[in-house]
PDB file of N, CA and C in Angstrom:
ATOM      1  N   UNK A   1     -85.549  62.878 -18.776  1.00  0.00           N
ATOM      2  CA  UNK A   1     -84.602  62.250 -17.868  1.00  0.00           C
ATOM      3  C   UNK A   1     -85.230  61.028 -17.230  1.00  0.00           C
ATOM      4  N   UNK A   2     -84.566  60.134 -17.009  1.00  0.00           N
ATOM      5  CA  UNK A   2     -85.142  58.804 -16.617  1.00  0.00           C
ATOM      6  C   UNK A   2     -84.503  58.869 -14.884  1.00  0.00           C
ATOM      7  N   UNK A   3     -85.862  58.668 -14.409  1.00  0.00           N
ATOM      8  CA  UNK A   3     -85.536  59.095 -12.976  1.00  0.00           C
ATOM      9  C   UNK A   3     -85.193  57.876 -12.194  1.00  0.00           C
ATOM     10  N   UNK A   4     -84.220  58.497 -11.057  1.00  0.00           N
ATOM     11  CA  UNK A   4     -83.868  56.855  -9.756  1.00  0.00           C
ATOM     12  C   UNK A   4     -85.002  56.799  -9.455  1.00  0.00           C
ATOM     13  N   UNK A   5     -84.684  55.665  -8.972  1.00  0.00           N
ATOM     14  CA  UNK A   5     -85.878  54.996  -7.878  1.00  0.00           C
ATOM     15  C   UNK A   5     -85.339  54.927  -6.715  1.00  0.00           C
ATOM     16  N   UNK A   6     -86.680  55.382  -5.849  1.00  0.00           N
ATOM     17  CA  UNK A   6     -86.032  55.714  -4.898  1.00  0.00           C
ATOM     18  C   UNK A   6     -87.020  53.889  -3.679  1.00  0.00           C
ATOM     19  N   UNK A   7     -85.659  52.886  -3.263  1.00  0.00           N
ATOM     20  CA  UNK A   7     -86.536  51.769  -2.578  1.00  0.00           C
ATOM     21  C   UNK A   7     -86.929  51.887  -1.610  1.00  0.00           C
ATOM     22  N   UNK A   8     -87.141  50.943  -0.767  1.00  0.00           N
ATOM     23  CA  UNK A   8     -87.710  50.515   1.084  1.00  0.00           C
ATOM     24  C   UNK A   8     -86.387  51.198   1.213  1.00  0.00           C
ATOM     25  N   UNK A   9     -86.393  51.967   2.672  1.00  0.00           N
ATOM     26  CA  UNK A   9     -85.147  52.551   3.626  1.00  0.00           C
ATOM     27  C   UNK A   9     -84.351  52.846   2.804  1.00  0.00           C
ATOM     28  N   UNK A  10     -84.477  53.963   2.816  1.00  0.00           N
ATOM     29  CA  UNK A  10     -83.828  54.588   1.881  1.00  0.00           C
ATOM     30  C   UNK A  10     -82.587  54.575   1.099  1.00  0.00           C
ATOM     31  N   UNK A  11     -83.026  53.804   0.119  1.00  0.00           N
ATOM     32  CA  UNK A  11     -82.281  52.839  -1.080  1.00  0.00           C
ATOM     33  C   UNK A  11     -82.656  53.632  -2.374  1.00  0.00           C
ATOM     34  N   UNK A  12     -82.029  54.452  -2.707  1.00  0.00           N
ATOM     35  CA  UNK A  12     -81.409  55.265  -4.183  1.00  0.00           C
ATOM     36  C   UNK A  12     -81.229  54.478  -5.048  1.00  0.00           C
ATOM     37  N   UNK A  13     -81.697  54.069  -6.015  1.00  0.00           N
ATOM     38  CA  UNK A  13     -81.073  53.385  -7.123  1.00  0.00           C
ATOM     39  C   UNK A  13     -81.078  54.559  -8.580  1.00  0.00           C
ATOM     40  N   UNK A  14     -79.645  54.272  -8.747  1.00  0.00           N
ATOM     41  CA  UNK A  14     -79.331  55.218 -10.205  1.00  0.00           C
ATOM     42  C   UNK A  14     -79.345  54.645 -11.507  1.00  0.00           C
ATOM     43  N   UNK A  15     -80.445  55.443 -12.351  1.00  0.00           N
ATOM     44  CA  UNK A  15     -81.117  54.790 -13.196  1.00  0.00           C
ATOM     45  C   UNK A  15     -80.287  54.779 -14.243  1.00  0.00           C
ATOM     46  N   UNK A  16     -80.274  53.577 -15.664  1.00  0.00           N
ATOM     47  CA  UNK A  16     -79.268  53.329 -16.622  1.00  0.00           C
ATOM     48  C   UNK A  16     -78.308  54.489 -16.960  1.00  0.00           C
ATOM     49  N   UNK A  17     -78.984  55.712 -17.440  1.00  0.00           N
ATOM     50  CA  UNK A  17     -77.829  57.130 -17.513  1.00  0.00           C
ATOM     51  C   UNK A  17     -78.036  57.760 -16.388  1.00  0.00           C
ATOM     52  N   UNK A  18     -76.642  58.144 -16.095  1.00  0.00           N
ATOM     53  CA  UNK A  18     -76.639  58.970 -14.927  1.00  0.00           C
ATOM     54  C   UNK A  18     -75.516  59.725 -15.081  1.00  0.00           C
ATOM     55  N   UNK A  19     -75.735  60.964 -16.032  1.00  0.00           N
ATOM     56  CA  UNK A  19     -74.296  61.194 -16.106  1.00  0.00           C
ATOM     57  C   UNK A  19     -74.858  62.623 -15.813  1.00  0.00           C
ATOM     58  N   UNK A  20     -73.844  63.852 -16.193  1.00  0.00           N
ATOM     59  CA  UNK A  20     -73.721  65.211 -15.491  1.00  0.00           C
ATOM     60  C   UNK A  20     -75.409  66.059 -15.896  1.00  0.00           C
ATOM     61  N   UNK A  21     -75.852  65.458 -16.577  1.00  0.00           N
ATOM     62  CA  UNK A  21     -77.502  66.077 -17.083  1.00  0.00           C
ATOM     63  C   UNK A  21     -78.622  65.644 -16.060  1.00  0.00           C
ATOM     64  N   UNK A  22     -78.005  64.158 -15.450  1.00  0.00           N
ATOM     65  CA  UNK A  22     -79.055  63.911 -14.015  1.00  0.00           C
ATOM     66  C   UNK A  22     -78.511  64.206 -12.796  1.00  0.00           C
ATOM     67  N   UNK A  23     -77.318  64.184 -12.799  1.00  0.00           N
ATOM     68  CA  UNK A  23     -76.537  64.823 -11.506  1.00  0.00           C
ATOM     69  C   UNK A  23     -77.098  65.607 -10.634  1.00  0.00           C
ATOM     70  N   UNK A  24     -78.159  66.500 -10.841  1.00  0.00           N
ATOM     71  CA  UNK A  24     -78.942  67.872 -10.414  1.00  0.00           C
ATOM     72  C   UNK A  24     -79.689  66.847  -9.335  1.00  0.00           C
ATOM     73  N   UNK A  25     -80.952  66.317  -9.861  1.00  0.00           N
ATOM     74  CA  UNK A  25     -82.052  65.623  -9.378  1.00  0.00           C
ATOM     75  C   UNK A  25     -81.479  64.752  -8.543  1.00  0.00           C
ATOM     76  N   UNK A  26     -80.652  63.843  -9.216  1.00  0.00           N
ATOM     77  CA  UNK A  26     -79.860  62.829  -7.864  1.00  0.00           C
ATOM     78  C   UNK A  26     -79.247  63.261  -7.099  1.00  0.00           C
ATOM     79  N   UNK A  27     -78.699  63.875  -7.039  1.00  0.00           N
ATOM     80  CA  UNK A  27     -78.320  64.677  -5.431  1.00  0.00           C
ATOM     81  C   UNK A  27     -79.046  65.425  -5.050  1.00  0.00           C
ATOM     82  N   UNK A  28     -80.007  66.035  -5.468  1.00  0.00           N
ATOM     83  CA  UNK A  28     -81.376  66.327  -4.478  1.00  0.00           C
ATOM     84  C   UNK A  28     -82.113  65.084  -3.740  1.00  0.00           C
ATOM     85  N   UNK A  29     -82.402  63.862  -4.408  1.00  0.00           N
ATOM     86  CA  UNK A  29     -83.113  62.768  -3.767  1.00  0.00           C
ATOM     87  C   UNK A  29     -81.379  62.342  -2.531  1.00  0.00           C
ATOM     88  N   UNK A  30     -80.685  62.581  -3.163  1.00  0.00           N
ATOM     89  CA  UNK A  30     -79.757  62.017  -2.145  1.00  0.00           C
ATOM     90  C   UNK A  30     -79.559  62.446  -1.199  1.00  0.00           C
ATOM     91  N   UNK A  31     -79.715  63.877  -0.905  1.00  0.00           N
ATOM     92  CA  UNK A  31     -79.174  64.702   0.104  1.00  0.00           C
ATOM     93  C   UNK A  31     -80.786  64.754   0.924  1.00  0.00           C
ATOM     94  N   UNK A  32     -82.119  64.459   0.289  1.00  0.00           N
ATOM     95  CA  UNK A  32     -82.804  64.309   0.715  1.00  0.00           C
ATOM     96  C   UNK A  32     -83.028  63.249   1.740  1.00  0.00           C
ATOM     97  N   UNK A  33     -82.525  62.052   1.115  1.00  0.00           N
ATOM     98  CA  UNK A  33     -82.192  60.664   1.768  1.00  0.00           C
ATOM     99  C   UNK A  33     -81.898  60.698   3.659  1.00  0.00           C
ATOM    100  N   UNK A  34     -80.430  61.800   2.887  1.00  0.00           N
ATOM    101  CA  UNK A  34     -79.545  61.750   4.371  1.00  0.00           C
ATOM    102  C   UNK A  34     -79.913  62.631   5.187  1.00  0.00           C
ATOM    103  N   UNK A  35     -80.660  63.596   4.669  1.00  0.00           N
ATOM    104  CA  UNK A  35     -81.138  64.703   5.537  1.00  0.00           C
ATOM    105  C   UNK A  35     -81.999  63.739   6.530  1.00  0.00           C
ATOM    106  N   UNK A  36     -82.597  62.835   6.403  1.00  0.00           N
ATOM    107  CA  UNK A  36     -83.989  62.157   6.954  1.00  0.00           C
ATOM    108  C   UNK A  36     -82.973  61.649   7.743  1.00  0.00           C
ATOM    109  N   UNK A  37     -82.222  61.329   8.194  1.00  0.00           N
ATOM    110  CA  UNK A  37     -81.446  60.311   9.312  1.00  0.00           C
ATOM    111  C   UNK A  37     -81.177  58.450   8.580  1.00  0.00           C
ATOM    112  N   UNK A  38     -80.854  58.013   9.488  1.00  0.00           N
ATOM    113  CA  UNK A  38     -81.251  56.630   8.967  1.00  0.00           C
ATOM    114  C   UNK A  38     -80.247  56.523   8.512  1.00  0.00           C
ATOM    115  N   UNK A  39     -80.119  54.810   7.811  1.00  0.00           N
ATOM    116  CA  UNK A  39     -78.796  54.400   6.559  1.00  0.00           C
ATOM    117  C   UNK A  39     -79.380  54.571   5.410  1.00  0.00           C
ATOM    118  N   UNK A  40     -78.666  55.307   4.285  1.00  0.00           N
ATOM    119  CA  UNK A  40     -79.413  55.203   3.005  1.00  0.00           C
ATOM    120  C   UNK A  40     -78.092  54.465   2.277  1.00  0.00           C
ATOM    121  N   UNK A  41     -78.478  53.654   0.748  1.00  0.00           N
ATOM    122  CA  UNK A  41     -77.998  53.078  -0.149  1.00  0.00           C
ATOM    123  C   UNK A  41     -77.860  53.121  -1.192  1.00  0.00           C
ATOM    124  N   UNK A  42     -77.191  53.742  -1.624  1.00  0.00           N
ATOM    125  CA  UNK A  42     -76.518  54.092  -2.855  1.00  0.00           C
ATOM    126  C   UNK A  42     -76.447  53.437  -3.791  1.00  0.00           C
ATOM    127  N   UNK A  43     -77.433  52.752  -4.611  1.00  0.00           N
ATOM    128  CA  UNK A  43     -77.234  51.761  -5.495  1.00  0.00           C
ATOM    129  C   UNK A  43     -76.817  51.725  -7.031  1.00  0.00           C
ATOM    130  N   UNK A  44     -75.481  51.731  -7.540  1.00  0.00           N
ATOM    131  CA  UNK A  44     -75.124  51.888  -8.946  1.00  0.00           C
ATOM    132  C   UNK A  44     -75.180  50.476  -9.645  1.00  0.00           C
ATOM    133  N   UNK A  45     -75.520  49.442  -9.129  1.00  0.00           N
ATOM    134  CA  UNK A  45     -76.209  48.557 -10.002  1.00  0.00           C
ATOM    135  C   UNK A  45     -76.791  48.797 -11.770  1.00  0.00           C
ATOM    136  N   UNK A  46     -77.299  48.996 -11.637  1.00  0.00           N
ATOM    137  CA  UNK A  46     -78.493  49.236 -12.913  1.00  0.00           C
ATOM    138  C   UNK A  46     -77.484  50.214 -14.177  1.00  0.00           C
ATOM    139  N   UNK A  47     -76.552  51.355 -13.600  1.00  0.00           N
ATOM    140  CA  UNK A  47     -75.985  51.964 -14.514  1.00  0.00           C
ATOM    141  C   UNK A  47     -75.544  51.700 -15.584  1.00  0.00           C
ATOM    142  N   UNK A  48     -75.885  51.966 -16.681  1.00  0.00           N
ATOM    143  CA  UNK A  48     -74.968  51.778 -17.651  1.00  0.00           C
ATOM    144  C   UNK A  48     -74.263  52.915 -18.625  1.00  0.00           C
ATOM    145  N   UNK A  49     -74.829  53.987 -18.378  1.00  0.00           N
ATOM    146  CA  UNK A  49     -73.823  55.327 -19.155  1.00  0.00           C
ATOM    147  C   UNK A  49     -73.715  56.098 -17.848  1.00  0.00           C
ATOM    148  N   UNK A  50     -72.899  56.414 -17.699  1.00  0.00           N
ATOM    149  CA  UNK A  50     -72.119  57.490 -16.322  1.00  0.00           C
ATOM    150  C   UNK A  50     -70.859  58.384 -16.827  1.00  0.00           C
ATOM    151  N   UNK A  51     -70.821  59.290 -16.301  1.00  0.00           N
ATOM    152  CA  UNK A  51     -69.518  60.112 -16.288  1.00  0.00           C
ATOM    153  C   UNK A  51     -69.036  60.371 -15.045  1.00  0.00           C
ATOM    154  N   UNK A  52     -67.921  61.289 -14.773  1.00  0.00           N
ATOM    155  CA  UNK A  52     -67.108  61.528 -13.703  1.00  0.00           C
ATOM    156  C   UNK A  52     -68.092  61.935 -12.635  1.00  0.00           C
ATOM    157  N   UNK A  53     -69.128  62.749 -12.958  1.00  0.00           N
ATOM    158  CA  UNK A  53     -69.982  63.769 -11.802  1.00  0.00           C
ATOM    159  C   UNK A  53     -71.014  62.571 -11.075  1.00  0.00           C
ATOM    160  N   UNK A  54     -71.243  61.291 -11.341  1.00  0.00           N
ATOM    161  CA  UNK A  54     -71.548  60.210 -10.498  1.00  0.00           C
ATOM    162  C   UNK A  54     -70.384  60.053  -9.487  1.00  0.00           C
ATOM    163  N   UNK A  55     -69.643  59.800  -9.654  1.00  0.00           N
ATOM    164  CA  UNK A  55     -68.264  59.537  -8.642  1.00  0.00           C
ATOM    165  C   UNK A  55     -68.015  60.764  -7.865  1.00  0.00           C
ATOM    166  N   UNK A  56     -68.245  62.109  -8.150  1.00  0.00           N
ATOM    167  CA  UNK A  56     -67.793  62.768  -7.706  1.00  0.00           C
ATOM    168  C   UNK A  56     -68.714  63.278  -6.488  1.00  0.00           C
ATOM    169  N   UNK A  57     -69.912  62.768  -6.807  1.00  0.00           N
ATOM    170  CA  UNK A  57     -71.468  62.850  -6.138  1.00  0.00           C
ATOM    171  C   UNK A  57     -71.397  61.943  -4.572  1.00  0.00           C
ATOM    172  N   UNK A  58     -70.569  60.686  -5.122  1.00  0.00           N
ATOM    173  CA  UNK A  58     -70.584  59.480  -3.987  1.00  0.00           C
ATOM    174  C   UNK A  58     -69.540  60.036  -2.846  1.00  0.00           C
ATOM    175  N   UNK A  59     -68.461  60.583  -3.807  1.00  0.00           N
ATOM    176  CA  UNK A  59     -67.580  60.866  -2.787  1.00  0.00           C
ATOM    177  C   UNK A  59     -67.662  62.242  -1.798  1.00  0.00           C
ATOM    178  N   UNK A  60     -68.453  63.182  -2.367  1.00  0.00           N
ATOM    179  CA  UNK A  60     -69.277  64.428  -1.679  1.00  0.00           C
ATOM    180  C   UNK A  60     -69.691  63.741  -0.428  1.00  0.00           C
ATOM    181  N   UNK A  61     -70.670  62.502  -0.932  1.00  0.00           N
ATOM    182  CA  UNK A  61     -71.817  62.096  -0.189  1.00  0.00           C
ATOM    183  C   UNK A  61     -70.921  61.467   0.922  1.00  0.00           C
ATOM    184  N   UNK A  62     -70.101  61.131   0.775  1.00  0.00           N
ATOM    185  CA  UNK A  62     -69.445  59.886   1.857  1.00  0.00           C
ATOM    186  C   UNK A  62     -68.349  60.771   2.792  1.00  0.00           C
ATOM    187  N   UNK A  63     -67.525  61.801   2.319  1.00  0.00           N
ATOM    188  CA  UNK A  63     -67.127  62.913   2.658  1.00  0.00           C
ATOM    189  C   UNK A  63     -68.256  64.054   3.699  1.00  0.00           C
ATOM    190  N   UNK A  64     -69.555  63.977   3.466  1.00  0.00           N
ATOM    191  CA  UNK A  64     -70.564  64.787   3.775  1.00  0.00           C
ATOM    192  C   UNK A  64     -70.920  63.532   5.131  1.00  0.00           C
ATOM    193  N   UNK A  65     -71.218  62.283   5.364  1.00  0.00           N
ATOM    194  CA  UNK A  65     -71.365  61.072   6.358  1.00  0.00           C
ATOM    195  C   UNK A  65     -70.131  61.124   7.301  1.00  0.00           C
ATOM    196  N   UNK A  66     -68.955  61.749   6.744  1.00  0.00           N
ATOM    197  CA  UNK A  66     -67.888  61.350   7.627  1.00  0.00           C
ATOM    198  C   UNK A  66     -67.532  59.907   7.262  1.00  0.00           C
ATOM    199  N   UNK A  67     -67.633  59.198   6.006  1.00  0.00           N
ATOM    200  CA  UNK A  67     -67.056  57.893   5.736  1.00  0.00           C
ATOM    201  C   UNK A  67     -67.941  56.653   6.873  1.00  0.00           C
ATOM    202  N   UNK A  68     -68.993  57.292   7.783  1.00  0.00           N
ATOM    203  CA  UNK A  68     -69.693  56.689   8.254  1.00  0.00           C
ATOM    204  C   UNK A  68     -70.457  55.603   7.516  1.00  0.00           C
ATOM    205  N   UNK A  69     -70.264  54.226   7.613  1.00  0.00           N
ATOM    206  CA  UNK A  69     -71.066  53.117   6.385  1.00  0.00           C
ATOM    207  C   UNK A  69     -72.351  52.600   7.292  1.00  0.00           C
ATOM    208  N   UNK A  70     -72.347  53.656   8.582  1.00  0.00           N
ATOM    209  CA  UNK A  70     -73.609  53.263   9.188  1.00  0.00           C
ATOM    210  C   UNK A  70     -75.291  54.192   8.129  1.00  0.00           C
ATOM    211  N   UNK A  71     -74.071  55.064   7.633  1.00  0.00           N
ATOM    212  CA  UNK A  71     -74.744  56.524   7.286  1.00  0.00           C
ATOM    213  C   UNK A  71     -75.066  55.939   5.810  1.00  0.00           C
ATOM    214  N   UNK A  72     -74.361  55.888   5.139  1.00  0.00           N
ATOM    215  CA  UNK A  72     -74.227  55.687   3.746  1.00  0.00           C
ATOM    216  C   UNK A  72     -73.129  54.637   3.242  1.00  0.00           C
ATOM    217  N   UNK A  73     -73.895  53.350   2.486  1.00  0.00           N
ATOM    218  CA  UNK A  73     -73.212  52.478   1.542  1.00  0.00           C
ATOM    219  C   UNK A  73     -73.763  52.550   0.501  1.00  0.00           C
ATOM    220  N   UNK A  74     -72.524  52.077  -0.745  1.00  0.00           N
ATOM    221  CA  UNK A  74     -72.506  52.161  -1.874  1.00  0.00           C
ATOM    222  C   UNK A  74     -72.319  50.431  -2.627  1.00  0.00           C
ATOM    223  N   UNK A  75     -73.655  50.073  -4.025  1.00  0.00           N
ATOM    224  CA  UNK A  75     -73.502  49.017  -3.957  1.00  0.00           C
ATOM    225  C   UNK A  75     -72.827  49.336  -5.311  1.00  0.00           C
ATOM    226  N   UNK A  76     -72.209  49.344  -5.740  1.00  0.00           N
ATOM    227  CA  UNK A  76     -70.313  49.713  -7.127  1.00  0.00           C
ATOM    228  C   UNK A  76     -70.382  48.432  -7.438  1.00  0.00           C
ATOM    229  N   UNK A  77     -70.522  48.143  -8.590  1.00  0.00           N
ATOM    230  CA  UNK A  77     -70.214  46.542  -9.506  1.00  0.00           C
ATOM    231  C   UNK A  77     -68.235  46.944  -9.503  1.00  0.00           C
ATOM    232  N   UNK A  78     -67.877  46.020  -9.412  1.00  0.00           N
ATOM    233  CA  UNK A  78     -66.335  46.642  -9.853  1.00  0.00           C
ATOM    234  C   UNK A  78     -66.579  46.540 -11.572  1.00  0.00           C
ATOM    235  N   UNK A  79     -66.792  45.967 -12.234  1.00  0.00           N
ATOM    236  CA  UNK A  79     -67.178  46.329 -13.808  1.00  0.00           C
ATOM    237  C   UNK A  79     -68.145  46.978 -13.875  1.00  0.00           C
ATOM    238  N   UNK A  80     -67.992  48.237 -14.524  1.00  0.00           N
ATOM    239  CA  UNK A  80     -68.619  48.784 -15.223  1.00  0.00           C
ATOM    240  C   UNK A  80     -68.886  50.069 -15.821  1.00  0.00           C
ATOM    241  N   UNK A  81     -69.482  51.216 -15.863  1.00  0.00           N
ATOM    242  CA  UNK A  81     -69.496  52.494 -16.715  1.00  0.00           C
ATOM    243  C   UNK A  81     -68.246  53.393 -15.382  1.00  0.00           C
ATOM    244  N   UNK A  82     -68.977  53.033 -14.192  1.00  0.00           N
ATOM    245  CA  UNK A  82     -69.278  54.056 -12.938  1.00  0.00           C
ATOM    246  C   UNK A  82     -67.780  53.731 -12.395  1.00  0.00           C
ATOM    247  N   UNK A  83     -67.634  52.291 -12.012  1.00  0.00           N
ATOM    248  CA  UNK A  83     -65.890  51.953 -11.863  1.00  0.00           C
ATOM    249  C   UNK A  83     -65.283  52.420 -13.221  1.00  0.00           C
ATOM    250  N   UNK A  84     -65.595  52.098 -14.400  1.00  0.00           N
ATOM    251  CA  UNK A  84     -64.353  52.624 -15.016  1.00  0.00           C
ATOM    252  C   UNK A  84     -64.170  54.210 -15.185  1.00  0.00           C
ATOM    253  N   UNK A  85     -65.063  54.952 -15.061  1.00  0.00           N
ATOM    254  CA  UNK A  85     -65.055  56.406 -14.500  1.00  0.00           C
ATOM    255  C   UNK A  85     -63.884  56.460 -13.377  1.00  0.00           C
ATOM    256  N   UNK A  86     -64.419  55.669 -12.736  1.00  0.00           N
ATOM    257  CA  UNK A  86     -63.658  56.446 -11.361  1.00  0.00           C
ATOM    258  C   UNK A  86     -61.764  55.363 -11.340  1.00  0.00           C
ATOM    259  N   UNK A  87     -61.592  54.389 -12.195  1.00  0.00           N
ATOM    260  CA  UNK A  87     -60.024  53.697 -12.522  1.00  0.00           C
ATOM    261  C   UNK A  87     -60.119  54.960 -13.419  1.00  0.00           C
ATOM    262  N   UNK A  88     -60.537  55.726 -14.718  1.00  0.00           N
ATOM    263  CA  UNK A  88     -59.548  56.042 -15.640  1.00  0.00           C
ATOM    264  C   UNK A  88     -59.649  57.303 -14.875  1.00  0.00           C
ATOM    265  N   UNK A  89     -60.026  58.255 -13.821  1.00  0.00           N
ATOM    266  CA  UNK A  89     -59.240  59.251 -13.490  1.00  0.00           C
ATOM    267  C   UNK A  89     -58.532  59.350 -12.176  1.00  0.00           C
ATOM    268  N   UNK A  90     -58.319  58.155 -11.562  1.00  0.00           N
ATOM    269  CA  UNK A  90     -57.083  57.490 -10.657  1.00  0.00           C
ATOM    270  C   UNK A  90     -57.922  57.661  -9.684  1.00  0.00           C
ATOM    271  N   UNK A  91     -58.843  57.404  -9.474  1.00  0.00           N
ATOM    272  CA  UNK A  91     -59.952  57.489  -7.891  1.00  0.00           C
ATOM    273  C   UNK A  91     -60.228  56.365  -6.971  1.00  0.00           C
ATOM    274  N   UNK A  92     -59.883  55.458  -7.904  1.00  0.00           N
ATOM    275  CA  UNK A  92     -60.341  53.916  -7.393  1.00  0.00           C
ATOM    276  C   UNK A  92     -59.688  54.120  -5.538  1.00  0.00           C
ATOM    277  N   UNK A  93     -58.811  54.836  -4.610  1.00  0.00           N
ATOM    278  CA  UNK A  93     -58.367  54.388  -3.808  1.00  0.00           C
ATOM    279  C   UNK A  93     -59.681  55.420  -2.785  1.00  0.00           C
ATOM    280  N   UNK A  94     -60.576  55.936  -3.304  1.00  0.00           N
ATOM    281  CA  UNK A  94     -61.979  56.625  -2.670  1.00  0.00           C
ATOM    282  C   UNK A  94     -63.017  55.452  -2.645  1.00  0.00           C
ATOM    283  N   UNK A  95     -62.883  54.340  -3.607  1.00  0.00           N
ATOM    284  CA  UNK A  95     -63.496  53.543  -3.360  1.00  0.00           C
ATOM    285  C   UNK A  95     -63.275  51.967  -2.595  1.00  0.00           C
ATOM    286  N   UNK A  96     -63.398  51.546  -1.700  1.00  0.00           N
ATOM    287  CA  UNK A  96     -62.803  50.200  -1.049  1.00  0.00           C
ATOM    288  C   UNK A  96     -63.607  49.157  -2.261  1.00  0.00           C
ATOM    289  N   UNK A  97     -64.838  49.310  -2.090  1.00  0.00           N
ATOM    290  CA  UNK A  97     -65.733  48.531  -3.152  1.00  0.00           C
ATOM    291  C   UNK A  97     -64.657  48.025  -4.427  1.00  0.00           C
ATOM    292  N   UNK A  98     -64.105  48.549  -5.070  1.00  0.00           N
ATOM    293  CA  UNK A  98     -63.228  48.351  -5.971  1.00  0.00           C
ATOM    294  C   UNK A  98     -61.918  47.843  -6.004  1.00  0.00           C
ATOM    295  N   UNK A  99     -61.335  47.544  -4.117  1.00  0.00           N
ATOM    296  CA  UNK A  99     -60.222  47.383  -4.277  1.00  0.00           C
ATOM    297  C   UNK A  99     -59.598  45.428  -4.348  1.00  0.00           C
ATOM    298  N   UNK A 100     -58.782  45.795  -4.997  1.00  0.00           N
ATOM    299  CA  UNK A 100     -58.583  44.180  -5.757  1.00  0.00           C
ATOM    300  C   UNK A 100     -59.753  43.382  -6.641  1.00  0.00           C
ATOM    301  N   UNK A 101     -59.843  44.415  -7.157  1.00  0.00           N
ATOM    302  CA  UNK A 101     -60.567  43.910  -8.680  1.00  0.00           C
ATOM    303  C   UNK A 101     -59.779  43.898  -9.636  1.00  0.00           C
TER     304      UNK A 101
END
């Protein structure tokens, strides 16, 4: 498994695959993140193979903050594996990042 990196202040970055086989580990570093206090950052940049259980992870996570963006932001390309996951199973309105793309 090709692991996130985890940056300065706690900045998550999800590494090229991230689909339901890394799901486990990344939400351990994630929940680790938020457990610590602070803003952490969610970075889907770098992705390039994803499935549904990435999206479903962010929205746990942001659901779990209270939608707090002091708590947790998400940096979402509107193109790409992770947005089109979350347009082809009608989610896009969980994400603002995406809206009017």
């Amino acid at each position: 498994m090709e692991d996130a990196q985890q940056g300065p202040e706690g900045v998550l970055r999800l590494p090229a695959r991230s689909t339901v086989r890394e799901i486990g580990a990344l939400r351990e570093r994630l929940l680790e993140l938020l457990g610590q206090g602070g803003h952490v950052v969610l970075d889907c940049s770098e992705v390039e193979h994803s499935d549904l259980s990435v999206a479903q992870m962010i929205i746990a996570a942001r659901r779990m903050t209270g939608g707090d963006e002091l708590a947790l932001s998400v940096i979402l390309p509107p193109l790409g594996p992770v947005a089109d996951q979350i347009r082809g199973c009608g989610l896009e309105h969980e994400f603002e990042e995406l809206w009017n793309t």
